[in-house]
PDB file of N, CA and C in Angstrom:
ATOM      1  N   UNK A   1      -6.575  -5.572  -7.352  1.00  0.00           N
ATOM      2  CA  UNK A   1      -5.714  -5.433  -6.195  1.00  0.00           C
ATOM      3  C   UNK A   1      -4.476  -6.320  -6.339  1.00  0.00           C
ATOM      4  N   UNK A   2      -4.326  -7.439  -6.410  1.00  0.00           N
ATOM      5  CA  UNK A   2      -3.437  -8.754  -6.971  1.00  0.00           C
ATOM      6  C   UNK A   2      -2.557  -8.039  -7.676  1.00  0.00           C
ATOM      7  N   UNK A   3      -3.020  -7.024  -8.972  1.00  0.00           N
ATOM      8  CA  UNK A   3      -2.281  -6.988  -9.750  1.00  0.00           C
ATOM      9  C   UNK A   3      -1.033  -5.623  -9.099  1.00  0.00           C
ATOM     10  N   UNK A   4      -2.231  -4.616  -8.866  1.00  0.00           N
ATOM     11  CA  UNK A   4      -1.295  -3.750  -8.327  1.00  0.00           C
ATOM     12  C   UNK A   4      -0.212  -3.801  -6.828  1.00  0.00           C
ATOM     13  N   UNK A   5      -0.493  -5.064  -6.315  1.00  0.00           N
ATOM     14  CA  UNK A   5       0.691  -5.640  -5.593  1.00  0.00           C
ATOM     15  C   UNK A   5       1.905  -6.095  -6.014  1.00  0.00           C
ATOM     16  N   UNK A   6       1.152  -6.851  -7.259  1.00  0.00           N
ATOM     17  CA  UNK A   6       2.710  -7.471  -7.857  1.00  0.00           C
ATOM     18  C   UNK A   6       3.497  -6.214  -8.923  1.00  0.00           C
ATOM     19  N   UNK A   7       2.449  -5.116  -8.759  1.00  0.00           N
ATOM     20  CA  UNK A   7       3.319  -3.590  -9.687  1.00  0.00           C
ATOM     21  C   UNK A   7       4.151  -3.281  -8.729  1.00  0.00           C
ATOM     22  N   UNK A   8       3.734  -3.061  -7.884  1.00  0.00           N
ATOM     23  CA  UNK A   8       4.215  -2.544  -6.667  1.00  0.00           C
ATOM     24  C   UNK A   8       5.530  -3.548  -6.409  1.00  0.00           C
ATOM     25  N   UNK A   9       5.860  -4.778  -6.721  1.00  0.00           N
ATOM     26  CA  UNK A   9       7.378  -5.606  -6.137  1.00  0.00           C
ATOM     27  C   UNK A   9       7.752  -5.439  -7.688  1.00  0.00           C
ATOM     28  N   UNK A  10       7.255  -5.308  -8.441  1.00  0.00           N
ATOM     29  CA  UNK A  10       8.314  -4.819  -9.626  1.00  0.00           C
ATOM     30  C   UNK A  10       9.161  -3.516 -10.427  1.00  0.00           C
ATOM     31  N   UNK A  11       8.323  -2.767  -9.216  1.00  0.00           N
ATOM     32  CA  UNK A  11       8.715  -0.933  -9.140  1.00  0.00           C
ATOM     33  C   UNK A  11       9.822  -1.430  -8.289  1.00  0.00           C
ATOM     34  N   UNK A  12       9.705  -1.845  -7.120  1.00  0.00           N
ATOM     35  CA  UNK A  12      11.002  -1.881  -5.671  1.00  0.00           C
ATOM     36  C   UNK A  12      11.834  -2.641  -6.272  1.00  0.00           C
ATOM     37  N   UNK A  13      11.669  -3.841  -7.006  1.00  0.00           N
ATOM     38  CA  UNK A  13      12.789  -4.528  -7.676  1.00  0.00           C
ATOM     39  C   UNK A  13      13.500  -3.901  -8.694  1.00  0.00           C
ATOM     40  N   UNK A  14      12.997  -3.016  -9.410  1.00  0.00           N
ATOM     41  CA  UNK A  14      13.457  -2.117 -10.809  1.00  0.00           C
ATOM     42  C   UNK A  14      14.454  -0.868 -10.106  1.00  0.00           C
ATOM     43  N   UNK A  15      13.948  -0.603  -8.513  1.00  0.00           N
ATOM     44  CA  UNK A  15      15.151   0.453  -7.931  1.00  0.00           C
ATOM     45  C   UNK A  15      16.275  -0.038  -7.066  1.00  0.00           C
ATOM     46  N   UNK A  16      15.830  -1.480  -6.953  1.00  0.00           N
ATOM     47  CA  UNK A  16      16.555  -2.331  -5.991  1.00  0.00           C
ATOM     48  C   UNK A  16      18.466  -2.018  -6.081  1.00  0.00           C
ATOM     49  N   UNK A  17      18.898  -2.339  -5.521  1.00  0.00           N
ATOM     50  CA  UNK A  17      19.987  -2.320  -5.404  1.00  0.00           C
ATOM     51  C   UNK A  17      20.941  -3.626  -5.327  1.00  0.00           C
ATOM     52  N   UNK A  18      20.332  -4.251  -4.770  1.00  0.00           N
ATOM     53  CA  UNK A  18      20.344  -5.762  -4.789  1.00  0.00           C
ATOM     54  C   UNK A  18      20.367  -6.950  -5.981  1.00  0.00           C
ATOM     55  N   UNK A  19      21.591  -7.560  -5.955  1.00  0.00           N
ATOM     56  CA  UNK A  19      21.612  -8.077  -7.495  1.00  0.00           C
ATOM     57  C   UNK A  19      20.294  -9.307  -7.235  1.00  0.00           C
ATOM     58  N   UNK A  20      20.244  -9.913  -6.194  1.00  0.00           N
ATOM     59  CA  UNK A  20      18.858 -10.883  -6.404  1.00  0.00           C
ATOM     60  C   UNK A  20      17.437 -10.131  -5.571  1.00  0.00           C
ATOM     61  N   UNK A  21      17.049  -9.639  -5.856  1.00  0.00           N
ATOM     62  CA  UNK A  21      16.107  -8.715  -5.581  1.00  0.00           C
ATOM     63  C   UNK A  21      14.890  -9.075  -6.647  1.00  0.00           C
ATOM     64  N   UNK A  22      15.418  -8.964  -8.301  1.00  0.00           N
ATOM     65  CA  UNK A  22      14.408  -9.477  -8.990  1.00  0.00           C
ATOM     66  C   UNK A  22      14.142 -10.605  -9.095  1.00  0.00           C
ATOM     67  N   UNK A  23      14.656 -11.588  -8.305  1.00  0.00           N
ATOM     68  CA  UNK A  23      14.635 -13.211  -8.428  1.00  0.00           C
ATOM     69  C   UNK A  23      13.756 -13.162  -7.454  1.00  0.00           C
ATOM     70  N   UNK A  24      13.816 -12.371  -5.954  1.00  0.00           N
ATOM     71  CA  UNK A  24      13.056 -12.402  -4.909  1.00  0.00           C
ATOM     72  C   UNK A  24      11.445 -11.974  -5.146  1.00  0.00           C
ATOM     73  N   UNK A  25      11.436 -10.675  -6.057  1.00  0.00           N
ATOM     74  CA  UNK A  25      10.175 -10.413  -6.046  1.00  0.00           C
ATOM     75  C   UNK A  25       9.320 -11.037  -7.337  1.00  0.00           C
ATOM     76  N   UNK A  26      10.519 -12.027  -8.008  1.00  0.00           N
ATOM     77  CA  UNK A  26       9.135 -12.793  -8.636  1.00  0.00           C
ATOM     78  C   UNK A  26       8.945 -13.677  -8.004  1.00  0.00           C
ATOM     79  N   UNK A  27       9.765 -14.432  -6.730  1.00  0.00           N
ATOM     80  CA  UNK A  27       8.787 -15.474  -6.417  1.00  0.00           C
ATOM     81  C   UNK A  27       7.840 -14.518  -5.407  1.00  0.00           C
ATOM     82  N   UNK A  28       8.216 -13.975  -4.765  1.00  0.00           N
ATOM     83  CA  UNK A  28       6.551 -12.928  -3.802  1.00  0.00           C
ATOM     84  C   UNK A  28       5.497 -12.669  -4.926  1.00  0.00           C
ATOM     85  N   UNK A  29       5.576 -12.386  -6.277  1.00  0.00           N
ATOM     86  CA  UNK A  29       4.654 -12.337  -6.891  1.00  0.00           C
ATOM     87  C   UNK A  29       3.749 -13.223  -7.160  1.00  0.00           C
ATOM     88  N   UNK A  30       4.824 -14.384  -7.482  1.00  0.00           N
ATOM     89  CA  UNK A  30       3.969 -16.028  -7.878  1.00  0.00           C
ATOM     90  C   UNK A  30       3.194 -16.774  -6.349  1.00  0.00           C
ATOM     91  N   UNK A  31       3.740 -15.772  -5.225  1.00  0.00           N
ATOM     92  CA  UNK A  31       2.789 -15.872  -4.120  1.00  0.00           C
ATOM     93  C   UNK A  31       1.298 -15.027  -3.796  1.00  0.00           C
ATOM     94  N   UNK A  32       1.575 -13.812  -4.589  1.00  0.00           N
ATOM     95  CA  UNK A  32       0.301 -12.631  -4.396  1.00  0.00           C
ATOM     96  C   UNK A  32      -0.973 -13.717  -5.372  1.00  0.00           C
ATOM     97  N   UNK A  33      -1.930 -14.796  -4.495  1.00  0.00           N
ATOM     98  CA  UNK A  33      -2.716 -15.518  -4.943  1.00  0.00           C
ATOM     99  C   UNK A  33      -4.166 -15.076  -4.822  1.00  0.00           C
ATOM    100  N   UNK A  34      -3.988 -13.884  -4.074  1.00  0.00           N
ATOM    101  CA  UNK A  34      -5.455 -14.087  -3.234  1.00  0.00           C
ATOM    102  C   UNK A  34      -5.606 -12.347  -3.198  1.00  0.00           C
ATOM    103  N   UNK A  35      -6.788 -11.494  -3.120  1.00  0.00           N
ATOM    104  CA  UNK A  35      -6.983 -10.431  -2.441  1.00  0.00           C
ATOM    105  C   UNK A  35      -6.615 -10.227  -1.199  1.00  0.00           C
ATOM    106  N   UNK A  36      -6.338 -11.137  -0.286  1.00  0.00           N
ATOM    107  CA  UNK A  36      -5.814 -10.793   0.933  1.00  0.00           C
ATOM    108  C   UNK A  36      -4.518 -10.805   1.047  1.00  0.00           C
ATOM    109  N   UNK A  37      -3.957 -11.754  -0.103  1.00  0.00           N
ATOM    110  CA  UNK A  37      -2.331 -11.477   0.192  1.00  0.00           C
ATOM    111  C   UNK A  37      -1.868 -10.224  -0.613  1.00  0.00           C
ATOM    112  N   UNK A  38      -2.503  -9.762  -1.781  1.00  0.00           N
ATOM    113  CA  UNK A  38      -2.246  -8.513  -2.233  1.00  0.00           C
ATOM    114  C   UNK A  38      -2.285  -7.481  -0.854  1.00  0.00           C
ATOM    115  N   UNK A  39      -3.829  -7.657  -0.515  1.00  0.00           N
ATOM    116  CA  UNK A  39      -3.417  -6.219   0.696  1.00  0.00           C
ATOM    117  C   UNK A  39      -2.349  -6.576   1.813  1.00  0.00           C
ATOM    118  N   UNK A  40      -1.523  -7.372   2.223  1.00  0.00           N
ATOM    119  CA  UNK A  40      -0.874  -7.862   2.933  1.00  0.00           C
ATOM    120  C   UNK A  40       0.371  -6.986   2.379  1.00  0.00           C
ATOM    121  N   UNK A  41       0.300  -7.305   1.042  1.00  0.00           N
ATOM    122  CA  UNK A  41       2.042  -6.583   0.246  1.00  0.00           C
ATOM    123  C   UNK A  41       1.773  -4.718  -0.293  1.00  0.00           C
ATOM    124  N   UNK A  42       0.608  -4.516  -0.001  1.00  0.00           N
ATOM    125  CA  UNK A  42       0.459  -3.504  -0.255  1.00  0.00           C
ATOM    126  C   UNK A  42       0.684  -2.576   1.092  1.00  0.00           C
ATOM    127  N   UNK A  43       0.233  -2.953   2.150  1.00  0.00           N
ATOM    128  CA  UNK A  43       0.854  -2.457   3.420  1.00  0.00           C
ATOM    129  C   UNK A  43       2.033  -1.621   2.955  1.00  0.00           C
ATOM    130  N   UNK A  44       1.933  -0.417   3.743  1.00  0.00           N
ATOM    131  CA  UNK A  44       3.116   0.470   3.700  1.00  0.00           C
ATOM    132  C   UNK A  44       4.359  -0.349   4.338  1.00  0.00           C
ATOM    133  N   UNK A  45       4.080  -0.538   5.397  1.00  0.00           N
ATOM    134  CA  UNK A  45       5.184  -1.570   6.559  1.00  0.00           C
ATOM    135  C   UNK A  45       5.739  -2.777   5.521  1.00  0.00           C
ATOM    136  N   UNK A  46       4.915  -2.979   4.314  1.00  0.00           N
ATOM    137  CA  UNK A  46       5.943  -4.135   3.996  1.00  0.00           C
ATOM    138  C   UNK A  46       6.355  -3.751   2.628  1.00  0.00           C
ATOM    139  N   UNK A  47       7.324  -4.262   2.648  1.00  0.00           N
ATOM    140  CA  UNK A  47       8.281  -4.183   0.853  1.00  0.00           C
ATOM    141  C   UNK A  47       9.308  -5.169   0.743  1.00  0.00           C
ATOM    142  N   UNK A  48       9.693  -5.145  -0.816  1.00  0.00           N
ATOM    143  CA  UNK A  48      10.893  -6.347  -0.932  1.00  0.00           C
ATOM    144  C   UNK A  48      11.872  -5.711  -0.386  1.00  0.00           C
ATOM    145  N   UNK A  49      12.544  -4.761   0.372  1.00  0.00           N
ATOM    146  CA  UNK A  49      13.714  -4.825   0.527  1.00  0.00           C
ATOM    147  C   UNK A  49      13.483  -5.478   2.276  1.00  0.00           C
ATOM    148  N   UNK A  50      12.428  -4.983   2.717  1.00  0.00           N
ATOM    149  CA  UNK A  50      12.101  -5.567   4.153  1.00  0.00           C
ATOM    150  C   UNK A  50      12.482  -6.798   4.353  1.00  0.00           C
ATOM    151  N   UNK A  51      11.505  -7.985   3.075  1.00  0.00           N
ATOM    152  CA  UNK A  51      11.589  -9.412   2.962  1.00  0.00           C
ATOM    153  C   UNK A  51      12.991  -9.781   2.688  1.00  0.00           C
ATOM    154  N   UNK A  52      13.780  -8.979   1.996  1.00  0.00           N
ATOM    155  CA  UNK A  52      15.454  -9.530   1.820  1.00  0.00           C
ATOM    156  C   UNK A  52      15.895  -9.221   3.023  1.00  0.00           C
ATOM    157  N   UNK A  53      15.939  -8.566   3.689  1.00  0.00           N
ATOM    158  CA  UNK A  53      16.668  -8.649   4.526  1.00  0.00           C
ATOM    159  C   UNK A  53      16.295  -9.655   5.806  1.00  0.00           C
ATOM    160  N   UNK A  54      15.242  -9.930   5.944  1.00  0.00           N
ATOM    161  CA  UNK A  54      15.007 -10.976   6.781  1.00  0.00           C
ATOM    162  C   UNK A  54      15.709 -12.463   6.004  1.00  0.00           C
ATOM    163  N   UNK A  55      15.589 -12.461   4.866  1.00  0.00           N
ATOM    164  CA  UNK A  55      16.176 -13.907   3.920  1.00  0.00           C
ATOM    165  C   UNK A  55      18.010 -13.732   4.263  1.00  0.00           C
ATOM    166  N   UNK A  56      18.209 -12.256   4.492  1.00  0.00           N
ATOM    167  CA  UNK A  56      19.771 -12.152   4.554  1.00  0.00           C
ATOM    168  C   UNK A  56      20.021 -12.621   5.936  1.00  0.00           C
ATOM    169  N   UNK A  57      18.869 -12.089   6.904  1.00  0.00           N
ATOM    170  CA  UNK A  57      19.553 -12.748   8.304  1.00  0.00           C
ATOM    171  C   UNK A  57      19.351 -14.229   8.838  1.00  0.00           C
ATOM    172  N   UNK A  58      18.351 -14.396   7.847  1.00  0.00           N
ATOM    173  CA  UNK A  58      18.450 -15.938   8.153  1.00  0.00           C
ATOM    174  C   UNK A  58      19.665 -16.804   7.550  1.00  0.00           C
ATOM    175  N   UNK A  59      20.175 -16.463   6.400  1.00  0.00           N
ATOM    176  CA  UNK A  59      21.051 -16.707   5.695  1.00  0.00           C
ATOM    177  C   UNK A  59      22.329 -16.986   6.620  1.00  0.00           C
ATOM    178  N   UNK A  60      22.610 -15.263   7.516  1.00  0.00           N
ATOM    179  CA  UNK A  60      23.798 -14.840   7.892  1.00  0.00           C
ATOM    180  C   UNK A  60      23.482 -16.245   9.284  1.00  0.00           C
ATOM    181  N   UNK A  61      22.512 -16.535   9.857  1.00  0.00           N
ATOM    182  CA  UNK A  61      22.550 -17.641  10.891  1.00  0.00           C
ATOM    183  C   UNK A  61      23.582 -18.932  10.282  1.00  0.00           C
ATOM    184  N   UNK A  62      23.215 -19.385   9.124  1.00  0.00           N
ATOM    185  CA  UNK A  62      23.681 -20.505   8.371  1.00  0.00           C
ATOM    186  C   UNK A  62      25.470 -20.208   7.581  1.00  0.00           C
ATOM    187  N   UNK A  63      25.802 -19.546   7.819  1.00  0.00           N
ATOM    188  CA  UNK A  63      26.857 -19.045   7.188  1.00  0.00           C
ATOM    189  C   UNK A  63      28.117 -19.902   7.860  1.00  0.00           C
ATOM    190  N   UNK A  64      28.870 -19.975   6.798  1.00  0.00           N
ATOM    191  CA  UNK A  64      29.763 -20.993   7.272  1.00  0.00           C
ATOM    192  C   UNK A  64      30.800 -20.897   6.355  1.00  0.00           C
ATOM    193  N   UNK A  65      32.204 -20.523   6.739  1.00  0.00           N
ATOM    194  CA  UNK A  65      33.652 -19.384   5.746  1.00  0.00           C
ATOM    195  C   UNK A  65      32.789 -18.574   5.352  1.00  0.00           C
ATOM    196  N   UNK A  66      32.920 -18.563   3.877  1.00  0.00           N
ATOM    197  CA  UNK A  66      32.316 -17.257   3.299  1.00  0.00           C
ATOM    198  C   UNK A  66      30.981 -17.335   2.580  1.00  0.00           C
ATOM    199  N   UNK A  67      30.244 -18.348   2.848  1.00  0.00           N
ATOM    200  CA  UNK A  67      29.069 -18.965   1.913  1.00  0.00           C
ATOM    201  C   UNK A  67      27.548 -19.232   3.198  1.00  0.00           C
ATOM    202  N   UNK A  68      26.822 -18.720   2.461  1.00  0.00           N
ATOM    203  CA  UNK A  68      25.449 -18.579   2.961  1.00  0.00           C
ATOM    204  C   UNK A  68      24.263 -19.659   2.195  1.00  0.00           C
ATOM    205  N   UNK A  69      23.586 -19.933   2.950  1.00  0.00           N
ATOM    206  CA  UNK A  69      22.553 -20.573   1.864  1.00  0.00           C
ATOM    207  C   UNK A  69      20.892 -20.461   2.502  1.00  0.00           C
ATOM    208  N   UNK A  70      19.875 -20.853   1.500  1.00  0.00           N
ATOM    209  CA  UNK A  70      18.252 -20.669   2.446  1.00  0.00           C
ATOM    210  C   UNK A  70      17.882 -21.624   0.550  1.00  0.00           C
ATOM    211  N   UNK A  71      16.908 -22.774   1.560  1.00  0.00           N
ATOM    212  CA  UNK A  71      16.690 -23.647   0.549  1.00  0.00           C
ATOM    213  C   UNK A  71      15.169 -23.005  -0.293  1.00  0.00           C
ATOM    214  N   UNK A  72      14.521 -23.579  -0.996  1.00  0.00           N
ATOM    215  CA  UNK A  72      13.695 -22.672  -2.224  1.00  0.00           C
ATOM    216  C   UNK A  72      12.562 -23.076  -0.826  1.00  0.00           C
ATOM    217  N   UNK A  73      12.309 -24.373  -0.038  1.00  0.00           N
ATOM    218  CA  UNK A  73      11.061 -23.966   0.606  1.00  0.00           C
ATOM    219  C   UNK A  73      11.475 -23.529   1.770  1.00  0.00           C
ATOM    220  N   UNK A  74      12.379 -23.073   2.271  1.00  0.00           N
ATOM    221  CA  UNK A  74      13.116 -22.485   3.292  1.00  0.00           C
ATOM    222  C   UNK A  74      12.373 -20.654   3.090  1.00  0.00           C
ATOM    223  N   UNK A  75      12.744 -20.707   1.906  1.00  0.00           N
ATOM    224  CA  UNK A  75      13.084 -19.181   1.069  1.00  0.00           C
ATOM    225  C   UNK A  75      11.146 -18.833   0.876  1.00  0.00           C
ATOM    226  N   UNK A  76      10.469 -19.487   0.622  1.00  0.00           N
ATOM    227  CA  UNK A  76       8.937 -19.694   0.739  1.00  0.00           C
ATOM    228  C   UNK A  76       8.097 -19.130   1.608  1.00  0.00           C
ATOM    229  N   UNK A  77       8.457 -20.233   2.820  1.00  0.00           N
ATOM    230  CA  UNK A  77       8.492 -19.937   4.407  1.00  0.00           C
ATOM    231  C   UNK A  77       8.511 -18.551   4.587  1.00  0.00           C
ATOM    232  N   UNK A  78       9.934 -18.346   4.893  1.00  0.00           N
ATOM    233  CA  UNK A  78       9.884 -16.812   5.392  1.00  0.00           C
ATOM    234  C   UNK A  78       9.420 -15.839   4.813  1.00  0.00           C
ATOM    235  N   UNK A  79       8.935 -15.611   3.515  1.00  0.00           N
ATOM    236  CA  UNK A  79       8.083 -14.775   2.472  1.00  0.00           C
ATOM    237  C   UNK A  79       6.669 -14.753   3.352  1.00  0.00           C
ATOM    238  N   UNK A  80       6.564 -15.882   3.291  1.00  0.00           N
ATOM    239  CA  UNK A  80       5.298 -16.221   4.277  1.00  0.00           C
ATOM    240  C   UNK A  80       4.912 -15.459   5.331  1.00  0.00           C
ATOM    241  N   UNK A  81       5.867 -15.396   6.303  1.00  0.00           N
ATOM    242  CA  UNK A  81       6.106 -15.009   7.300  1.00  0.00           C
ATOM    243  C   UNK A  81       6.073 -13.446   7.419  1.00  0.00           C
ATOM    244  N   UNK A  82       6.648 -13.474   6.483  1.00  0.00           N
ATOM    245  CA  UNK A  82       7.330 -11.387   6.174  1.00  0.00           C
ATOM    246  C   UNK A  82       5.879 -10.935   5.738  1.00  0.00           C
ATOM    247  N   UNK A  83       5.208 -11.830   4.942  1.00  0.00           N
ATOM    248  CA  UNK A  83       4.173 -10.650   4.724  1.00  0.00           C
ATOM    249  C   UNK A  83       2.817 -10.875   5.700  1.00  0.00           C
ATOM    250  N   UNK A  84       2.557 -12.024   6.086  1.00  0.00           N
ATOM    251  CA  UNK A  84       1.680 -12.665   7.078  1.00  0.00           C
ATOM    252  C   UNK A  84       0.800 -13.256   5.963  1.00  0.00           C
ATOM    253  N   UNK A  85       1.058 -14.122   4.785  1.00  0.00           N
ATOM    254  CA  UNK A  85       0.237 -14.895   4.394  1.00  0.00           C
ATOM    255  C   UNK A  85      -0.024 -16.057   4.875  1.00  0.00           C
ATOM    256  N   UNK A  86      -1.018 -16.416   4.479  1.00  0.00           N
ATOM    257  CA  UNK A  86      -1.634 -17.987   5.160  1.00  0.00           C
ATOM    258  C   UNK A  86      -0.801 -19.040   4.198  1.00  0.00           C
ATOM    259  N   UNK A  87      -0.581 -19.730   4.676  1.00  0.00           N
ATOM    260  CA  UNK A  87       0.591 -20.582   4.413  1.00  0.00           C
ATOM    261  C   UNK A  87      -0.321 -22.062   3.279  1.00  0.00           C
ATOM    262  N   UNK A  88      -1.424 -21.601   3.367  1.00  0.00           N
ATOM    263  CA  UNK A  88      -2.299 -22.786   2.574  1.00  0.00           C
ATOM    264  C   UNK A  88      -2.510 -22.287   0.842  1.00  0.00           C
ATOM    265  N   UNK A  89      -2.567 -21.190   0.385  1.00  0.00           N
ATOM    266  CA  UNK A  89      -2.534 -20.627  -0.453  1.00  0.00           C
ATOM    267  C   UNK A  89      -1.559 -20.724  -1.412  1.00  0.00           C
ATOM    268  N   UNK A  90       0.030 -21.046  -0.491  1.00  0.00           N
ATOM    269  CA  UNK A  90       1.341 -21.171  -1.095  1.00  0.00           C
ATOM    270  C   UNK A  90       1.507 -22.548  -1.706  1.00  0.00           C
ATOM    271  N   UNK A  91       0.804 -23.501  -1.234  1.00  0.00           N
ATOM    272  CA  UNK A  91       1.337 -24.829  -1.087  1.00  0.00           C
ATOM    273  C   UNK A  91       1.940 -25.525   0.130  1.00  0.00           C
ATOM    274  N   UNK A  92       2.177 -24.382   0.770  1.00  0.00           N
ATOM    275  CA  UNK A  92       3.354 -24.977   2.380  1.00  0.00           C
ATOM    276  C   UNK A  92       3.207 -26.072   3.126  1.00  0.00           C
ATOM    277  N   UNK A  93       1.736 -25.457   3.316  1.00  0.00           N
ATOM    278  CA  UNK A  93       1.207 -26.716   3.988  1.00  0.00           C
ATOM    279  C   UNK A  93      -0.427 -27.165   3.517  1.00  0.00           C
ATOM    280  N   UNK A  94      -0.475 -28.430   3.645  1.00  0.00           N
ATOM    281  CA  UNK A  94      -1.329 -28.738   3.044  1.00  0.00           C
ATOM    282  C   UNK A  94      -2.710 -29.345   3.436  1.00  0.00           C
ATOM    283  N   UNK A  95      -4.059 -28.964   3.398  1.00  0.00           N
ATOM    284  CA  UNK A  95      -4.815 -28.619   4.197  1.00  0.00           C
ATOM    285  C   UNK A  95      -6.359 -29.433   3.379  1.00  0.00           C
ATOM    286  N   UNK A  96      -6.707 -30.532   3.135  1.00  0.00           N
ATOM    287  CA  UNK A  96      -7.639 -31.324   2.375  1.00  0.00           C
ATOM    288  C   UNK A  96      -9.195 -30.562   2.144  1.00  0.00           C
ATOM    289  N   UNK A  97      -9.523 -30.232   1.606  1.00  0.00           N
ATOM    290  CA  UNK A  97     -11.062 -29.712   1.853  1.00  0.00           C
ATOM    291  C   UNK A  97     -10.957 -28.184   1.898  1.00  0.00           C
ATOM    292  N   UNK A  98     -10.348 -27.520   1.622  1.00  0.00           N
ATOM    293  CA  UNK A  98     -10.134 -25.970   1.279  1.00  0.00           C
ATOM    294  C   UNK A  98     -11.042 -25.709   0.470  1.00  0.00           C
ATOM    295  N   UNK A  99     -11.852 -24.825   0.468  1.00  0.00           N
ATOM    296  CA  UNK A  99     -12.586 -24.124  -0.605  1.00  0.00           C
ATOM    297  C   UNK A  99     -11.413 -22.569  -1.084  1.00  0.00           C
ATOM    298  N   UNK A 100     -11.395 -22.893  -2.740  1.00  0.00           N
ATOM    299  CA  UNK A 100     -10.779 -21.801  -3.239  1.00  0.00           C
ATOM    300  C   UNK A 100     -11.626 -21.004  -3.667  1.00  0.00           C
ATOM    301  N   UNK A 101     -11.497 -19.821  -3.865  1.00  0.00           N
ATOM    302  CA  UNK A 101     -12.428 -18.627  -4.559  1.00  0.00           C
ATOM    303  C   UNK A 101     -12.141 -18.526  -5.664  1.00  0.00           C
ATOM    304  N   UNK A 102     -12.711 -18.847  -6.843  1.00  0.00           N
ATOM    305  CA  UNK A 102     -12.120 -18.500  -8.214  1.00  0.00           C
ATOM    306  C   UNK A 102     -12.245 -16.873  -8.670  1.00  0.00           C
ATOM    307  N   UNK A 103     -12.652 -16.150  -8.241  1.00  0.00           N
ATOM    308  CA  UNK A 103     -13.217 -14.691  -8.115  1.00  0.00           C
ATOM    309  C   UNK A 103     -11.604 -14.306  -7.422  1.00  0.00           C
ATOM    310  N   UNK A 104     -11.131 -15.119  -6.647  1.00  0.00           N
ATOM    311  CA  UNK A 104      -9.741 -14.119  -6.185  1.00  0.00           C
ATOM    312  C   UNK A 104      -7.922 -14.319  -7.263  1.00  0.00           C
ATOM    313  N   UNK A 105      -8.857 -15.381  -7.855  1.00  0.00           N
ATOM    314  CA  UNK A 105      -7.869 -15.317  -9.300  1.00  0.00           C
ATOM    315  C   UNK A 105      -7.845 -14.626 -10.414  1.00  0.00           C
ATOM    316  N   UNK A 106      -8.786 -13.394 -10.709  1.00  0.00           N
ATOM    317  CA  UNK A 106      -9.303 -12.648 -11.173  1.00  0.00           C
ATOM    318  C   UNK A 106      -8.888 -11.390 -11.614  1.00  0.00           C
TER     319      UNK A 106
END
């Protein structure tokens, strides 16, 4: 499942239109950690062009003359957000005593 999530952001990135699109969906990939965040990106409702454009409007908030910016854990975050992963999986936040599944690295 994992894997065919991260096929799935490298098909939408390969038709993308968007010159950072493939920068975007490798970091969503280096996020697909778990069987649950695969089915999360496999959802019809979600895709990379969905997640850019939420990164564009957060962007367009911060904009200032002609220059935009969203910092790398800024840029994390809202990935997070866009697909509804658990934010402990990423690194985001950090949570002592987690049991990992080695079966969902698999």
């Amino acid at each position: 499942m994992i894997q065919q999530a991260k096929e799935k952001m490298r098909q939408q990135a390969s038709e993308a239109k968007h010159p950072l699109s493939e920068m975007l969906s490798m970091q969503i990939m280096d996020n697909i950690t778990t069987s649950e965040r695969a089915m999360k990106v496999l959802e019809e409702s979600k895709s990379l062009e969905g997640c850019q454009k939420e990164l564009d409007k957060f962007a367009a908030s911060r904009k200032s003359g002609g220059q935009s910016f969203i910092r790398p854990d800024e840029a994390e975050k809202l990935i997070c957000e866009y697909f509804g992963f658990d934010t402990v999986a990423s690194g985001v936040v950090d949570k002592p005593g987690k049991v990992i599944n080695v079966l969902d690295f698999m």
